[in-house]
C-alpha atoms as a PDB file:
ATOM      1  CA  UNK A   1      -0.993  14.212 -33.080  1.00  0.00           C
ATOM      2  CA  UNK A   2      -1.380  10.820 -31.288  1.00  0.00           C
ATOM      3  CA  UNK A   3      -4.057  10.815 -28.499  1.00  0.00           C
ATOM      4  CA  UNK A   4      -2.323   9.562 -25.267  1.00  0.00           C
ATOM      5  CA  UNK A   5      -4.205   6.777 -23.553  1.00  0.00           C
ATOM      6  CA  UNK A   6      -5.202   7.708 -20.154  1.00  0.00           C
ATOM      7  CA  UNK A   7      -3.838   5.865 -17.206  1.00  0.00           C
ATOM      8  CA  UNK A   8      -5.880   6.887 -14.091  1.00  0.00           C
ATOM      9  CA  UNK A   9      -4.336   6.859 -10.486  1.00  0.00           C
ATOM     10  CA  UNK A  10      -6.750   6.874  -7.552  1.00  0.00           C
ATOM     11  CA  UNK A  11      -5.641   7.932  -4.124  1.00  0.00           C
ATOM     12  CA  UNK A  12      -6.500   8.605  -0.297  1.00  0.00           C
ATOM     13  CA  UNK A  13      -6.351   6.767   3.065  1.00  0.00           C
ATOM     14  CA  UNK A  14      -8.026   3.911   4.362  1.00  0.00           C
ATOM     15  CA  UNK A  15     -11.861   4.059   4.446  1.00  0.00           C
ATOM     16  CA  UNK A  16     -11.919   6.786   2.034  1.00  0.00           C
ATOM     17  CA  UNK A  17     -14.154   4.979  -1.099  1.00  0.00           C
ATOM     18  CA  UNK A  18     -10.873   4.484  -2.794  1.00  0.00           C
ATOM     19  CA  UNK A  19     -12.652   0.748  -4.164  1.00  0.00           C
ATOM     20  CA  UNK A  20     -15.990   2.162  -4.964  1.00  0.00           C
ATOM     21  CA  UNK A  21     -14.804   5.021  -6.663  1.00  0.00           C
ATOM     22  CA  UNK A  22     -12.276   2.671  -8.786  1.00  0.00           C
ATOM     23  CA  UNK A  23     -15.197   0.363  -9.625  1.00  0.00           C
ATOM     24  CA  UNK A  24     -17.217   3.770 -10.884  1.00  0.00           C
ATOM     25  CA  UNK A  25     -14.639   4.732 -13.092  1.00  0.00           C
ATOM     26  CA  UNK A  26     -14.100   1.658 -14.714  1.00  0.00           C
ATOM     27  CA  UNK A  27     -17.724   0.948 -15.608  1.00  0.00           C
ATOM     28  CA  UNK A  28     -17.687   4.148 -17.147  1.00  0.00           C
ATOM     29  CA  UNK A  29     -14.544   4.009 -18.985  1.00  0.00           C
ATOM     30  CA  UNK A  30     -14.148   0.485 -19.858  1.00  0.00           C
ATOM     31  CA  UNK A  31     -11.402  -0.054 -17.458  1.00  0.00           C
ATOM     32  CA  UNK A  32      -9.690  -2.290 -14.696  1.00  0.00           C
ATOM     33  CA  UNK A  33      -8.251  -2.426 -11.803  1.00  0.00           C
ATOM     34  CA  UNK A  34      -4.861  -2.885 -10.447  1.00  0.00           C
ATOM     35  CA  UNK A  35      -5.226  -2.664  -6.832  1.00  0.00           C
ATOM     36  CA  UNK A  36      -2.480  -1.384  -4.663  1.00  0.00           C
ATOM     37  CA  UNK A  37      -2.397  -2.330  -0.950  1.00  0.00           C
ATOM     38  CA  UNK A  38       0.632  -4.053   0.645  1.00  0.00           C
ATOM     39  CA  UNK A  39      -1.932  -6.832   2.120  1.00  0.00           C
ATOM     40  CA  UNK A  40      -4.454  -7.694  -0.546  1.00  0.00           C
ATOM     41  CA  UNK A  41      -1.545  -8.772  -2.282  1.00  0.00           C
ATOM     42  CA  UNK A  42      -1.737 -12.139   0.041  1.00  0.00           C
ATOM     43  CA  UNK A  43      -3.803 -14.913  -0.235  1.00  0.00           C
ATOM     44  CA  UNK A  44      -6.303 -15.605   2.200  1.00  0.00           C
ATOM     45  CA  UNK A  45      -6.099 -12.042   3.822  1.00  0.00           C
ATOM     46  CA  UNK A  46      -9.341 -10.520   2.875  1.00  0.00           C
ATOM     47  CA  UNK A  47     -11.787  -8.919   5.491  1.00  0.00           C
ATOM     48  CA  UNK A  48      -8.547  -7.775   7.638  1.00  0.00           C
ATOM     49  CA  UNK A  49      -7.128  -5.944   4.573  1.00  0.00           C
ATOM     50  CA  UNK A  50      -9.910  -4.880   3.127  1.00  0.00           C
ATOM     51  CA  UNK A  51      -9.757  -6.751   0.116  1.00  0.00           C
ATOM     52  CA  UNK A  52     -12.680  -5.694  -2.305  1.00  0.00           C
ATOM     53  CA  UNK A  53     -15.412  -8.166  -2.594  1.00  0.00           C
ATOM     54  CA  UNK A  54     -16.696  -9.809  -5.544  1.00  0.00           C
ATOM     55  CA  UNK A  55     -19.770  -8.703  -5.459  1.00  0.00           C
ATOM     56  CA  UNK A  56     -18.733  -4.871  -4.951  1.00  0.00           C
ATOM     57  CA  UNK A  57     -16.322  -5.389  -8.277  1.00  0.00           C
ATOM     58  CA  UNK A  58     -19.503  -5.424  -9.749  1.00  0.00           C
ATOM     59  CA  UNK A  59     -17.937  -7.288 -12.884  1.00  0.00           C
ATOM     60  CA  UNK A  60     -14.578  -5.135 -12.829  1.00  0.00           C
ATOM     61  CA  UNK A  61     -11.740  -7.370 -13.235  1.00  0.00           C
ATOM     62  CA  UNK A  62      -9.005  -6.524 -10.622  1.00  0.00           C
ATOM     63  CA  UNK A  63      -5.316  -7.386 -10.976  1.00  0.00           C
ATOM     64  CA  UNK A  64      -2.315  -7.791  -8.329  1.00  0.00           C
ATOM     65  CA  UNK A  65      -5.061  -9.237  -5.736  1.00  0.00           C
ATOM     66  CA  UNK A  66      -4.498 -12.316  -3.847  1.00  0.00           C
ATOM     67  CA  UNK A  67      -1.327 -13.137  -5.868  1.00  0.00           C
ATOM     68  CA  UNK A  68       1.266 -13.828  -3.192  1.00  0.00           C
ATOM     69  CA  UNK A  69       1.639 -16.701  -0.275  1.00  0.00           C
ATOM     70  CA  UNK A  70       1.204 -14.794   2.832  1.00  0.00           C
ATOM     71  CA  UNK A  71       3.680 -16.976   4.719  1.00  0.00           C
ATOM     72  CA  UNK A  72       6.651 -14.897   2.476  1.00  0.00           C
ATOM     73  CA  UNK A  73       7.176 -11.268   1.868  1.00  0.00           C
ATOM     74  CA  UNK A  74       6.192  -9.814  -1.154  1.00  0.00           C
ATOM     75  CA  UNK A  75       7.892  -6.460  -1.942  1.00  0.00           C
ATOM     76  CA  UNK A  76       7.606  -3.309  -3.250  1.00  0.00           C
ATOM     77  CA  UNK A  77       9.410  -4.661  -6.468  1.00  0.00           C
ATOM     78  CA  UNK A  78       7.431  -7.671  -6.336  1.00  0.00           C
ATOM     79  CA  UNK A  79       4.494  -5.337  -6.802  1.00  0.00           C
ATOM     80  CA  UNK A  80       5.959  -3.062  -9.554  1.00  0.00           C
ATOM     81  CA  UNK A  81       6.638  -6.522 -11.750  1.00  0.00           C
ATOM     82  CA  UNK A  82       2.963  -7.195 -11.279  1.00  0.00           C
ATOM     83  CA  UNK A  83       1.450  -3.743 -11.753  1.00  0.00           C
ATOM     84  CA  UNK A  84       3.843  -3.161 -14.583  1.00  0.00           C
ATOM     85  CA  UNK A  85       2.463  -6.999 -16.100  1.00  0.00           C
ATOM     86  CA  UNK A  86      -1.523  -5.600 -15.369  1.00  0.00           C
ATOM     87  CA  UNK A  87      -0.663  -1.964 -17.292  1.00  0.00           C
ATOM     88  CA  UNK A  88       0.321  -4.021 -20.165  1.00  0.00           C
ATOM     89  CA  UNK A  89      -2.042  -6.224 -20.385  1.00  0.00           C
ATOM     90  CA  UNK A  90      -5.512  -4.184 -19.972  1.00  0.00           C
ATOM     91  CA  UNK A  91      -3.771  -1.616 -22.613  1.00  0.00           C
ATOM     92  CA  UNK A  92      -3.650  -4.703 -24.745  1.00  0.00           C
ATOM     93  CA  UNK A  93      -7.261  -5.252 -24.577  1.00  0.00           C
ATOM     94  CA  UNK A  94      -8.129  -2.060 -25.292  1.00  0.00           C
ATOM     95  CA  UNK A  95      -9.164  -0.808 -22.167  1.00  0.00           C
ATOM     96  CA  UNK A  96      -8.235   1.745 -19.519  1.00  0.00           C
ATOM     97  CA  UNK A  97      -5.979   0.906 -16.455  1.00  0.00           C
ATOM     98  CA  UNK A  98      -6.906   1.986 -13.290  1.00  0.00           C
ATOM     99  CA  UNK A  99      -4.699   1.861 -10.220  1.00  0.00           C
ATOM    100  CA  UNK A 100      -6.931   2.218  -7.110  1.00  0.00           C
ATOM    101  CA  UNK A 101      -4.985   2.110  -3.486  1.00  0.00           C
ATOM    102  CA  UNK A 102      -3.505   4.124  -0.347  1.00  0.00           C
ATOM    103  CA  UNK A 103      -0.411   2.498  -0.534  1.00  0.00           C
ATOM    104  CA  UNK A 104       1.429   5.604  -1.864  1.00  0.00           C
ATOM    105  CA  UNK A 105       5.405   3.656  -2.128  1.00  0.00           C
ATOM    106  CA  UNK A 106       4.006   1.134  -3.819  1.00  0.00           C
ATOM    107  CA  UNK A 107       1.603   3.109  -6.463  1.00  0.00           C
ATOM    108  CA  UNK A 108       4.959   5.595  -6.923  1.00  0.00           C
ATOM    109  CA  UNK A 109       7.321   2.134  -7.426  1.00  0.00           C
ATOM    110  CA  UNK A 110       4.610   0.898  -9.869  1.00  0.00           C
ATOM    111  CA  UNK A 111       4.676   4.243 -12.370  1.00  0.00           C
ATOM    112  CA  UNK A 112       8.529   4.347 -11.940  1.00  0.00           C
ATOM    113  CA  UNK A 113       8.820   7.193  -9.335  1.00  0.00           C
ATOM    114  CA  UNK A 114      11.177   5.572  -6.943  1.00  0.00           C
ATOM    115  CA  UNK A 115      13.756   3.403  -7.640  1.00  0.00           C
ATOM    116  CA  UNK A 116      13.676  -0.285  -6.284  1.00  0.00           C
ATOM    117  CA  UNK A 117      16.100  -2.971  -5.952  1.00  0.00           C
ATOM    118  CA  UNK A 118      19.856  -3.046  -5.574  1.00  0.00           C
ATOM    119  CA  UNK A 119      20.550  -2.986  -1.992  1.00  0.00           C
ATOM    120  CA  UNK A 120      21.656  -6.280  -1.052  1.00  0.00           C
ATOM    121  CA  UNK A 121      20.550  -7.618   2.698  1.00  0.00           C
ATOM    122  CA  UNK A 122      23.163  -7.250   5.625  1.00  0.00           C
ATOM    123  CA  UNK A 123      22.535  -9.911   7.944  1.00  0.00           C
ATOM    124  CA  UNK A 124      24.610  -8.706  10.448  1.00  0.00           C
ATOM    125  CA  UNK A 125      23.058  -5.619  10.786  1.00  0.00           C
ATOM    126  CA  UNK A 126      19.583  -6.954  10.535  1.00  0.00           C
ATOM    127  CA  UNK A 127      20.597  -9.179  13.494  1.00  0.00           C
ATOM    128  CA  UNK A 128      21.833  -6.528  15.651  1.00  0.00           C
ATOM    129  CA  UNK A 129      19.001  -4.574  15.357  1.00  0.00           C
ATOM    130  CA  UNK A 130      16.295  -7.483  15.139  1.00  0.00           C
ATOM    131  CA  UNK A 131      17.054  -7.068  19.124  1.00  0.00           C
ATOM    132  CA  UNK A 132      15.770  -3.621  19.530  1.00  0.00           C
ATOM    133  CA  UNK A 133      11.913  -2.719  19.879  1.00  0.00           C
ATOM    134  CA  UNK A 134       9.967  -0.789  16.667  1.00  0.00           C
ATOM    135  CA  UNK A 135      10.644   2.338  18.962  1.00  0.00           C
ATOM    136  CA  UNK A 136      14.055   1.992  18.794  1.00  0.00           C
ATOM    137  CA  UNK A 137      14.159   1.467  15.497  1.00  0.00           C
ATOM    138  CA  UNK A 138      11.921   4.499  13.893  1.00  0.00           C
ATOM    139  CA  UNK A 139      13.998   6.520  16.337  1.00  0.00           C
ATOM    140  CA  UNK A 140      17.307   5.163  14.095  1.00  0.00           C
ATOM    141  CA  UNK A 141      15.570   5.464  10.963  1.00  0.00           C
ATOM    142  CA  UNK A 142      14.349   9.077  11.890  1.00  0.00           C
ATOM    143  CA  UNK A 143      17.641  10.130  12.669  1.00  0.00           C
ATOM    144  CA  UNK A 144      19.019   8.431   9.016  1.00  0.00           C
ATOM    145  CA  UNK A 145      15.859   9.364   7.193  1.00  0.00           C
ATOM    146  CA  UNK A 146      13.163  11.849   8.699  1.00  0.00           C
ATOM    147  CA  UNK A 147      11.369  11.565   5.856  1.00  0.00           C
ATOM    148  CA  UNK A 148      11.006   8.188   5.195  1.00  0.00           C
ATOM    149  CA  UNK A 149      10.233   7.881   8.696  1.00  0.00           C
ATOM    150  CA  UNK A 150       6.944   9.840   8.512  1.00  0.00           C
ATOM    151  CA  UNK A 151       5.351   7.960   6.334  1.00  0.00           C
ATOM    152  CA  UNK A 152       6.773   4.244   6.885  1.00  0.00           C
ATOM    153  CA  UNK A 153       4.333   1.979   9.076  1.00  0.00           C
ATOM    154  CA  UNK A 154       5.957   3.286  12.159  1.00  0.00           C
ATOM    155  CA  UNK A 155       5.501  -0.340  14.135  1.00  0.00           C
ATOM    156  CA  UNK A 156       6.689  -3.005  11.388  1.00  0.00           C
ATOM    157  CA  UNK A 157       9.970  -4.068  12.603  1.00  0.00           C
ATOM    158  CA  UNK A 158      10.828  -5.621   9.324  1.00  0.00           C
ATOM    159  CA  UNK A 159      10.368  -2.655   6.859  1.00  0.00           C
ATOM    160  CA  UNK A 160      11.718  -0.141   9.599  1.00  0.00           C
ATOM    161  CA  UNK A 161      15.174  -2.862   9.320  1.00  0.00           C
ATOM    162  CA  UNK A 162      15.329  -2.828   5.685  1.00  0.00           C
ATOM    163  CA  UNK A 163      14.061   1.424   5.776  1.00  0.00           C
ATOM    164  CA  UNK A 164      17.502   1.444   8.033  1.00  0.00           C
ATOM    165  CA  UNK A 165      19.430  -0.884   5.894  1.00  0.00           C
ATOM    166  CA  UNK A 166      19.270   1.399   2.912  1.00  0.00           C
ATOM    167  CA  UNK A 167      19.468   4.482   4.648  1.00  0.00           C
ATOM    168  CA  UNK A 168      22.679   3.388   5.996  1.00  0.00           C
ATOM    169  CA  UNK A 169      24.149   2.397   2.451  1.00  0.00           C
ATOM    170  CA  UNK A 170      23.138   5.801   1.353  1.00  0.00           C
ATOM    171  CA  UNK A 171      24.325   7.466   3.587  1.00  0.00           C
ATOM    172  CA  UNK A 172      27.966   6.027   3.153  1.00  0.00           C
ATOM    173  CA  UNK A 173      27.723   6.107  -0.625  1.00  0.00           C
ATOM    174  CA  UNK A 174      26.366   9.627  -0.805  1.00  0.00           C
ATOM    175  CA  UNK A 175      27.699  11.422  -3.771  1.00  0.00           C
ATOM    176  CA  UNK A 176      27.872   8.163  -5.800  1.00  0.00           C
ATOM    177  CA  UNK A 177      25.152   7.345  -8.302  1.00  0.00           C
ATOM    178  CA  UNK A 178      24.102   3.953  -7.134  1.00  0.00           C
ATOM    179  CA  UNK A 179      20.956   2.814  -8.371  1.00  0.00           C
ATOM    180  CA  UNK A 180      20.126   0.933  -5.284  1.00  0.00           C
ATOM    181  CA  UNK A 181      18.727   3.503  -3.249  1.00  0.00           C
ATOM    182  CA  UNK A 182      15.514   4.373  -2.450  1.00  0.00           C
ATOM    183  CA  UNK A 183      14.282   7.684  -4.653  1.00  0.00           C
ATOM    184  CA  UNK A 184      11.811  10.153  -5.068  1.00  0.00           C
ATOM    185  CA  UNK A 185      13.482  10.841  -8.619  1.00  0.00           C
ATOM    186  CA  UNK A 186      11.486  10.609 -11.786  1.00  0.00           C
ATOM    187  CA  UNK A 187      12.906   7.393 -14.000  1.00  0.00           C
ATOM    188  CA  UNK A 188      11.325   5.613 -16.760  1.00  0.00           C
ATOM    189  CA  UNK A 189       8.656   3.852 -15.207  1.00  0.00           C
ATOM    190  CA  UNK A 190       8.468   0.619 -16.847  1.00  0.00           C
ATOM    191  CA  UNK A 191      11.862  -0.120 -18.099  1.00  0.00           C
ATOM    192  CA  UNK A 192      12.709  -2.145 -21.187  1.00  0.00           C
ATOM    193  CA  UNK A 193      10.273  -3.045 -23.965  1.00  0.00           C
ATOM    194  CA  UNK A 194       6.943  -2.082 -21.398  1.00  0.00           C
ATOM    195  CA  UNK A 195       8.518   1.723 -20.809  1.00  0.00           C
ATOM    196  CA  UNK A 196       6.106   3.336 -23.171  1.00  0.00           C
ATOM    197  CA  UNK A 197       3.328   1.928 -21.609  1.00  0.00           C
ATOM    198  CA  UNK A 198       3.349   4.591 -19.202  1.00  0.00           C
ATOM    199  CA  UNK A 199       5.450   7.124 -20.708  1.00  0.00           C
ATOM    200  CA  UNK A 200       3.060   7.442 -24.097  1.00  0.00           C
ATOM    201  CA  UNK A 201       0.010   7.394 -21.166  1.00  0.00           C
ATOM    202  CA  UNK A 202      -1.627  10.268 -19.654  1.00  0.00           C
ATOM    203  CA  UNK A 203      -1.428   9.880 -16.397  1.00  0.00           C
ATOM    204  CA  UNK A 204      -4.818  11.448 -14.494  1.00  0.00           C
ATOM    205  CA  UNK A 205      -4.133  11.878 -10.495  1.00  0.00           C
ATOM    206  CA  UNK A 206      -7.583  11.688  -8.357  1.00  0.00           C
ATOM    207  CA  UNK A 207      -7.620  11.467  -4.921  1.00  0.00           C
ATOM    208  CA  UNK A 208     -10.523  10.913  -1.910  1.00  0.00           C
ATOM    209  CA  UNK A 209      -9.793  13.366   1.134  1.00  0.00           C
ATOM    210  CA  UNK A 210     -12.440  13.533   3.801  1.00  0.00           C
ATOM    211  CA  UNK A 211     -12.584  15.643   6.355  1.00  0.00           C
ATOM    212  CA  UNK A 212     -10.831  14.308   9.937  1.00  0.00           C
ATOM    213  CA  UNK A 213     -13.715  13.645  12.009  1.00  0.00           C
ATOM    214  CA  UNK A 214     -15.945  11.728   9.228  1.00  0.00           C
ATOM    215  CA  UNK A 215     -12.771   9.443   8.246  1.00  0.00           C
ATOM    216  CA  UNK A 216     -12.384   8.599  11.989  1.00  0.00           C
ATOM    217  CA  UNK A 217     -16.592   7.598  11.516  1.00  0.00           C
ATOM    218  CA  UNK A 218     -15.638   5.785   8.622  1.00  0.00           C
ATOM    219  CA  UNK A 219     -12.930   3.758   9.999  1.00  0.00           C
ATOM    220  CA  UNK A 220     -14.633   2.999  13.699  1.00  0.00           C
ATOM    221  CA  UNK A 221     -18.211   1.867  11.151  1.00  0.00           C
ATOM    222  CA  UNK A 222     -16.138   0.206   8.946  1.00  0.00           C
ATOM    223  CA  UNK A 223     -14.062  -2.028  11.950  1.00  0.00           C
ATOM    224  CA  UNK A 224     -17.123  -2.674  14.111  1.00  0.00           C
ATOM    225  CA  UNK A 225     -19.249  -4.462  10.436  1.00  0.00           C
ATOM    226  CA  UNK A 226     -15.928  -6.491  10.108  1.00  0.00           C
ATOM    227  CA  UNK A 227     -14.637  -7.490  13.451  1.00  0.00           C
ATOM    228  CA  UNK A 228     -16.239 -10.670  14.037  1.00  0.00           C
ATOM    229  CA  UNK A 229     -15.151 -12.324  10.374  1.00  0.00           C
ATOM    230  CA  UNK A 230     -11.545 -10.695  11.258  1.00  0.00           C
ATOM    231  CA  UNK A 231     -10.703 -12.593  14.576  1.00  0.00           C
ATOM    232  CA  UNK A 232     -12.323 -15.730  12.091  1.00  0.00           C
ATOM    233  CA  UNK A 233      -9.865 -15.118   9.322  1.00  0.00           C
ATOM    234  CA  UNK A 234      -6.494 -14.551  12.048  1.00  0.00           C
ATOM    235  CA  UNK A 235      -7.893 -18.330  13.485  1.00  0.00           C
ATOM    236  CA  UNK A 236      -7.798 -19.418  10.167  1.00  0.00           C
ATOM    237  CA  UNK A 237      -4.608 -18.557   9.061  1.00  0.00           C
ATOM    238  CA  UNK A 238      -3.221 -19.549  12.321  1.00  0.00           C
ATOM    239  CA  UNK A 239      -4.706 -23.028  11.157  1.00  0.00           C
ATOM    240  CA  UNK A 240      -2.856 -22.811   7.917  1.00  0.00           C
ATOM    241  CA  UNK A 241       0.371 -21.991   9.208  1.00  0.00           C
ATOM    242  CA  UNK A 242       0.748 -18.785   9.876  1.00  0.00           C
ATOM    243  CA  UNK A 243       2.564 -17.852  12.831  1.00  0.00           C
ATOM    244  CA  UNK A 244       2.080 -15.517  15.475  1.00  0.00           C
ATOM    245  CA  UNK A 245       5.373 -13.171  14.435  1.00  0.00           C
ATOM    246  CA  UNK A 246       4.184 -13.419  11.114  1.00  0.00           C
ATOM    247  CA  UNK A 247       0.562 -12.006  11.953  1.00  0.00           C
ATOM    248  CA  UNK A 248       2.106  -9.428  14.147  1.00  0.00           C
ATOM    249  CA  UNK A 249       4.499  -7.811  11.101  1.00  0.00           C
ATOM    250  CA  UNK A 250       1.283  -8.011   8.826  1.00  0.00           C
ATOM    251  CA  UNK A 251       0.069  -5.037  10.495  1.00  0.00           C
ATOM    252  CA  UNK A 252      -2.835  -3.228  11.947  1.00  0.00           C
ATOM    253  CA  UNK A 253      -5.732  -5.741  12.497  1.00  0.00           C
ATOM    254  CA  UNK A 254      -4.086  -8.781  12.006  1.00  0.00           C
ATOM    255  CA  UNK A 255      -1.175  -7.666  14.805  1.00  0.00           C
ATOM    256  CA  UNK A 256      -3.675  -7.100  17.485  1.00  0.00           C
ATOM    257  CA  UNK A 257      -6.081  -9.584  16.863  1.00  0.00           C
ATOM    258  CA  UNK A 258      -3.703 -12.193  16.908  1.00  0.00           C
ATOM    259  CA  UNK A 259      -2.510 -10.256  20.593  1.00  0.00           C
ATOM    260  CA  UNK A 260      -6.027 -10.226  21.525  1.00  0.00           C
ATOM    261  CA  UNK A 261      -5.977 -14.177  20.430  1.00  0.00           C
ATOM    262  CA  UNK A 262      -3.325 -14.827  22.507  1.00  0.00           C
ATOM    263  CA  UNK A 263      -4.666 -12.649  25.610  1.00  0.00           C
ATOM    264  CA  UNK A 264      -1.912 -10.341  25.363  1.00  0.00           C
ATOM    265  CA  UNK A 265      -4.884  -7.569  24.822  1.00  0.00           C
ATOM    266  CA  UNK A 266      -8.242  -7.289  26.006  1.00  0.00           C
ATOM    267  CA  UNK A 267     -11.121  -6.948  23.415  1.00  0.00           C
ATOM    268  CA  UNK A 268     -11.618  -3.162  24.124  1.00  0.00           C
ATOM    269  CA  UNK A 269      -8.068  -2.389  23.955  1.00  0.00           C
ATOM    270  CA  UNK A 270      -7.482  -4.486  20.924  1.00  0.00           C
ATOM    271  CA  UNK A 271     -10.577  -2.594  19.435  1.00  0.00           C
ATOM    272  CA  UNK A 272      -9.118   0.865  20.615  1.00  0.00           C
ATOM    273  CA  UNK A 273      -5.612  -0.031  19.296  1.00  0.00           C
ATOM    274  CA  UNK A 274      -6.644  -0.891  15.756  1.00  0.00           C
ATOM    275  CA  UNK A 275      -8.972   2.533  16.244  1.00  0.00           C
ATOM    276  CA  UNK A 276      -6.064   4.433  17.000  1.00  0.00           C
ATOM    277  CA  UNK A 277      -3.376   2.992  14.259  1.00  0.00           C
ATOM    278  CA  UNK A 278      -5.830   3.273  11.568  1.00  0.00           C
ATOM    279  CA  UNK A 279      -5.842   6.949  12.617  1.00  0.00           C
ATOM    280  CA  UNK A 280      -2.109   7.395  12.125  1.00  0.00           C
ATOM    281  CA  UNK A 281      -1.330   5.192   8.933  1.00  0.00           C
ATOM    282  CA  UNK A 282      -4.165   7.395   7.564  1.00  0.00           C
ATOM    283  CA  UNK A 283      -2.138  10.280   8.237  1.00  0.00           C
ATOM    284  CA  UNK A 284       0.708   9.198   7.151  1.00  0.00           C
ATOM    285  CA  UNK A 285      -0.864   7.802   4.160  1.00  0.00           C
ATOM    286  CA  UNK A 286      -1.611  12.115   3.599  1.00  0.00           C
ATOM    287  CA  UNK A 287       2.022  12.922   4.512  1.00  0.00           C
ATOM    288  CA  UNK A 288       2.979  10.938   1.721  1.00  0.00           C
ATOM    289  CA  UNK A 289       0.281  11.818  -0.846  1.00  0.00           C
ATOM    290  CA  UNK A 290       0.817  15.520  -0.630  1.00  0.00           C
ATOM    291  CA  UNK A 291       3.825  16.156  -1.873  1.00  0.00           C
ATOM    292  CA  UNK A 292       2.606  14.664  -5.423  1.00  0.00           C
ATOM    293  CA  UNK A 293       0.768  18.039  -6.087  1.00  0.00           C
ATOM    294  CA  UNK A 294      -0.635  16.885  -9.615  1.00  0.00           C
ATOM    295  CA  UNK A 295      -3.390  14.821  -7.509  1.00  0.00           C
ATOM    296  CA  UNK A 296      -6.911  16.566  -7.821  1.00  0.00           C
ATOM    297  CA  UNK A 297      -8.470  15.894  -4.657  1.00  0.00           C
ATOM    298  CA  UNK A 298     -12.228  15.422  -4.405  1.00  0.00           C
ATOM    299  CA  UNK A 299     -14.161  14.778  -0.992  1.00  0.00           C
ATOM    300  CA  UNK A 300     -15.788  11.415  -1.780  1.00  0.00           C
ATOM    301  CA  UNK A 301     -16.530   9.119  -4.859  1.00  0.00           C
ATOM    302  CA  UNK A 302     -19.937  10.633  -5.914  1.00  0.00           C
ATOM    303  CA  UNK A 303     -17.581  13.836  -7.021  1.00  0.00           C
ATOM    304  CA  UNK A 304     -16.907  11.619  -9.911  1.00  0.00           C
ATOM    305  CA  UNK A 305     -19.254  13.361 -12.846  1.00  0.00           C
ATOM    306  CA  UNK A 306     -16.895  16.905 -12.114  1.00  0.00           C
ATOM    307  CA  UNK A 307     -13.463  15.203 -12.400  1.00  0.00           C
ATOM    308  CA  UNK A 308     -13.854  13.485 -15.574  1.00  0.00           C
END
């Protein structure tokens, strides 16, 4: 028999060790990283998103980081092109690919588990509804899709457009196999001549679930170590071009610092807003995670000698 290579997947919400587990595993199995966040993804955002640090890759090389111009949006399919180039590549050098990241639609799109692509844009719709407020639009979207609606980021008015936009074409094409729509569907992951990557791969699930009150520590510890160097990043991409709109649909941090720049917050309540959002995309980060029941969920990275 032919021994499958292992492709490890490592899940959980923010703050959860996700990066330091990822950077265990891969000094012990010879791997790297392919790093899955909708933000590290951009250029120049780094202590807002997150982004892993050189010196805490400890020598791991990490793919899909910093690999798009934050002043356009980089998609879902955007990142399954580039995940789908990194799987190839480290299995080329021998090695073992780890994907490490909480952003659970883009980690599924990646290993082939929803379909992308194929829904074209409707600028008149997007128009009409570029006038409501991201209330009014999850409260569409939950009425056209409940469940995408639990786990989308519930105050992006772009993504809760184009969550609308295909919702609505699936809903009027329902019954017809079009390959356009979002879905949770099992497909060849890869496609082409880089399907058997995956599909000859065994894939290992691990995830990071604390318990509620110590991930609320984690993110508040984690926020108050990086605040200064945030509002110094938002000033520097304001610098470089960015503009406010653009800050505001990046999400989380970079929306309310860049309110707090303009003194559309106070500090406190900018601190106490990116508190309490961090809360909820970590739940719905959990929402999403567990219906994939193959994930073996461990409560934090030093777990790692009874998983493997």
């Amino acid at each position: 028999m032919i021994k499958k290579r292992k492709l490890i997947i490592i899940v959980g919400p923010n703050a959860s060790g996700k990066s330091e587990l990822g950077v265990k595993l891969a000094k012990k199995l010879n791997g790297e990283i392919i790093s899955t966040d909708s933000r590290q993804v951009y250029k120049g955002l780094n202590v807002g998103s997150g982004k892993i640090t050189k010196k805490e890759m400890r020598g791991v090389r990490h793919h899909c980081l910093s690999v798009a111009n934050p002043k356009k949006v980089f998609t879902a399919l955007d990142f399954k092109k580039c995940a789908e180039k990194a799987i190839a590549t480290i299995y080329r050098s021998g090695k073992t690919p780890i994907i490490v990241g909480g952003a659970g639609f883009y980690i599924d799109a990646a290993l082939g588990r929803v379909k992308l692509g194929g829904v074209p844009p409707n600028f008149k719709l997007r128009k009409r509804l570029s006038k409501k407020s991201a209330l009014e639009l999850l409260k569409i979207l939950k009425k056209l899709d409940p469940k995408r609606a639990k786990t989308i980021e519930q105050k992006n008015p772009r993504r809760l457009i184009r969550a609308i936009e295909i919702a609505l074409l699936k809903k009027k094409c329902r019954g017809v196999n079009f390959a356009g729509f979002a879905s949770t569907q099992p497909r060849g992951p890869l496609g082409g001549r880089e399907e058997s990557k995956i599909n000859t791969a065994a894939l290992v699930w691990i995830g990071i679930r604390r318990p509620p009150e110590e991930l609320k520590k984690r993110i508040r510890a984690r926020l108050n170590k990086r605040l200064p160097n945030i509002i110094r990043e938002v000033k520097r991409l304001r610098r470089g071009g960015l503009s406010w709109k653009r800050l505001y649909d990046l999400g989380l941090e970079y929306r309310y610092v860049s309110l707090y720049l303009q003194k559309k917050l106070s500090k406190d309540e900018m601190v106490q807003k990116i508190l309490t959002e961090s809360w909820h995309y970590a739940k719905r980060q959990m929402t999403w995670f567990k219906r994939n029941k193959k994930i073996r969920w461990i409560p934090n990275p030093k777990s790692l000698p009874t998983i493997l």
